[in-house]
Protein backbone atom coordinates (compact mmCIF):
# COMPACT_ATOMS: atom_id res chain seq x y z
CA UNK A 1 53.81 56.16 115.18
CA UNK A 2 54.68 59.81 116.44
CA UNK A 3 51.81 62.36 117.02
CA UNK A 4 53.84 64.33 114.67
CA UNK A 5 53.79 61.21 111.27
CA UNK A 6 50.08 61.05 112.46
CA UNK A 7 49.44 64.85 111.55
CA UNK A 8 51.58 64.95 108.65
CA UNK A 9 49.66 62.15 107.12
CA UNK A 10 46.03 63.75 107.75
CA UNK A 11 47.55 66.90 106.53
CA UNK A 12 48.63 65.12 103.46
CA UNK A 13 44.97 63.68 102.63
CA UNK A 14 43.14 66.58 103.42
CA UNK A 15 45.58 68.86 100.88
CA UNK A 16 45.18 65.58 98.42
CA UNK A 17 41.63 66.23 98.87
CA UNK A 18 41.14 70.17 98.31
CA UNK A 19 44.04 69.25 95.48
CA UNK A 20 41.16 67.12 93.90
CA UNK A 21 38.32 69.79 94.56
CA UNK A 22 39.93 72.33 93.07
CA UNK A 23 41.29 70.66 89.96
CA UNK A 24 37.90 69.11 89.07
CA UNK A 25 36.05 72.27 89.45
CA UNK A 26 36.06 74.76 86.63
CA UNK A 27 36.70 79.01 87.63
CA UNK A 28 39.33 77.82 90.38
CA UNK A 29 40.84 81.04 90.15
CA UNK A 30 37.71 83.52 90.81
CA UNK A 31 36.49 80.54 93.78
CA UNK A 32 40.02 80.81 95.48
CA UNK A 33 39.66 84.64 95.27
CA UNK A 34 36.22 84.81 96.59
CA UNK A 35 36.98 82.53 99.25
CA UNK A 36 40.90 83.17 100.33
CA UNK A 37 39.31 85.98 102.87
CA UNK A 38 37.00 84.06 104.48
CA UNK A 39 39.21 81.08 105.03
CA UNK A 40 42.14 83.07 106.17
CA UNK A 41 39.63 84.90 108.99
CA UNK A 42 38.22 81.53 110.15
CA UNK A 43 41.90 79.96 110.18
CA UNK A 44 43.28 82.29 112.64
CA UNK A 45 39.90 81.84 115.07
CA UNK A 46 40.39 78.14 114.81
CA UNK A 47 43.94 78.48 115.25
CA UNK A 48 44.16 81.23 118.47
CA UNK A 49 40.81 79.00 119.84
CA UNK A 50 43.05 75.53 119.42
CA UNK A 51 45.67 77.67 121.34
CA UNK A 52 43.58 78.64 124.12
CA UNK A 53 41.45 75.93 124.73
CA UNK A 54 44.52 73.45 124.06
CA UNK A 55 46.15 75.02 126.94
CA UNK A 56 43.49 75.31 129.11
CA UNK A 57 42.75 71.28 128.74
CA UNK A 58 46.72 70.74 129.26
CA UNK A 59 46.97 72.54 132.53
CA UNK A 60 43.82 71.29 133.96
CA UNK A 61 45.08 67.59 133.34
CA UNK A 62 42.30 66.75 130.84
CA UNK A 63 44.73 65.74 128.17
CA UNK A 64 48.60 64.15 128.86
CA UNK A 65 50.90 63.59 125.92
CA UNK A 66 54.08 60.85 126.38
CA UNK A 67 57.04 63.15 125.58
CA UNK A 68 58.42 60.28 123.26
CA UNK A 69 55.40 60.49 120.72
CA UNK A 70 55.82 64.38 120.55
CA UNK A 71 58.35 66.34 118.55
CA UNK A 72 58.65 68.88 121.32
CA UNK A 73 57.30 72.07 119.66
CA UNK A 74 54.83 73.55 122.02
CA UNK A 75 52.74 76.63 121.45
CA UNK A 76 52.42 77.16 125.57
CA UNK A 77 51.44 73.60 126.74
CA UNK A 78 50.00 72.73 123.39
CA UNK A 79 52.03 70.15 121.47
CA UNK A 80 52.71 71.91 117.67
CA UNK A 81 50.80 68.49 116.59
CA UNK A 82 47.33 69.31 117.76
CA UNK A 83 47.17 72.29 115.39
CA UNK A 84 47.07 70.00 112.29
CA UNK A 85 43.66 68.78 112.96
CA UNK A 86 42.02 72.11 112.67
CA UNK A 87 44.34 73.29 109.84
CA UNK A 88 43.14 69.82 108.19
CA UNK A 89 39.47 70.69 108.81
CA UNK A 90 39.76 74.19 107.44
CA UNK A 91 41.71 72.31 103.91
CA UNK A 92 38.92 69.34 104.31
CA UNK A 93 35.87 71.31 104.53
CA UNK A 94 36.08 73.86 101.71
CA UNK A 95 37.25 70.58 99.49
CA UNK A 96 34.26 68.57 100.28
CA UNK A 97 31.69 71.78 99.83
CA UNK A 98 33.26 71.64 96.38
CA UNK A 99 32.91 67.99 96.18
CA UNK A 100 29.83 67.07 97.20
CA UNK A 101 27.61 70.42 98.20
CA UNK A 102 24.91 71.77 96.55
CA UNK A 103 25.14 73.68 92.95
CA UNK A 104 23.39 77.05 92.98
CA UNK A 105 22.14 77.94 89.49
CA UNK A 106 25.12 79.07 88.50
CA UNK A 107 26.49 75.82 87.88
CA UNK A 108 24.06 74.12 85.97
């Protein structure tokens, strides 16, 4: 299995799971307002720090990648594939606040 199948299926269960959250929660539309801001800021930290710190583990020779298992999209040395973890995290944590964190008073 490619790097790139690999991402696209973790991409695809952690957007299955917000897709859950979100439908079994009631005021969707006021949460995703409140909380498209916030999410977009800590998506392009997690995103530019996955860049740089990608890279820097590339070029030191910390990480090596078989060209075969790639699909040869780089963002400097960093493989387009590596990016789907924290773009997965940032779907998969909001979803399982929602799921399983605690309910203020306002939801009882």
């Amino acid at each position: 299995m490619s790097y790139l199948w690999l991402s696209l299926l973790f991409l695809t269960i952690a957007a299955g799971v917000l897709a859950t959250a979100l439908l079994s929660r009631r005021g969707t539309r006021q949460l995703l307002a409140r909380w498209f801001a916030p999410i977009i800021a800590a998506g392009l930290v997690v995103l530019t720090l996955t860049a740089l710190f990608d890279n820097v583990m590339i070029q030191a020779g910390l990480m090596t990648y078989a060209a075969s298992t790639l699909s040869g999209l780089h963002i400097g040395l960093a493989p387009l594939e590596d990016f789907a973890y924290p773009l997965a995290g940032l779907m998969l944590l909001p979803a399982l606040w929602l799921l399983f964190g605690s309910r203020g008073s306002r939801d009882r």
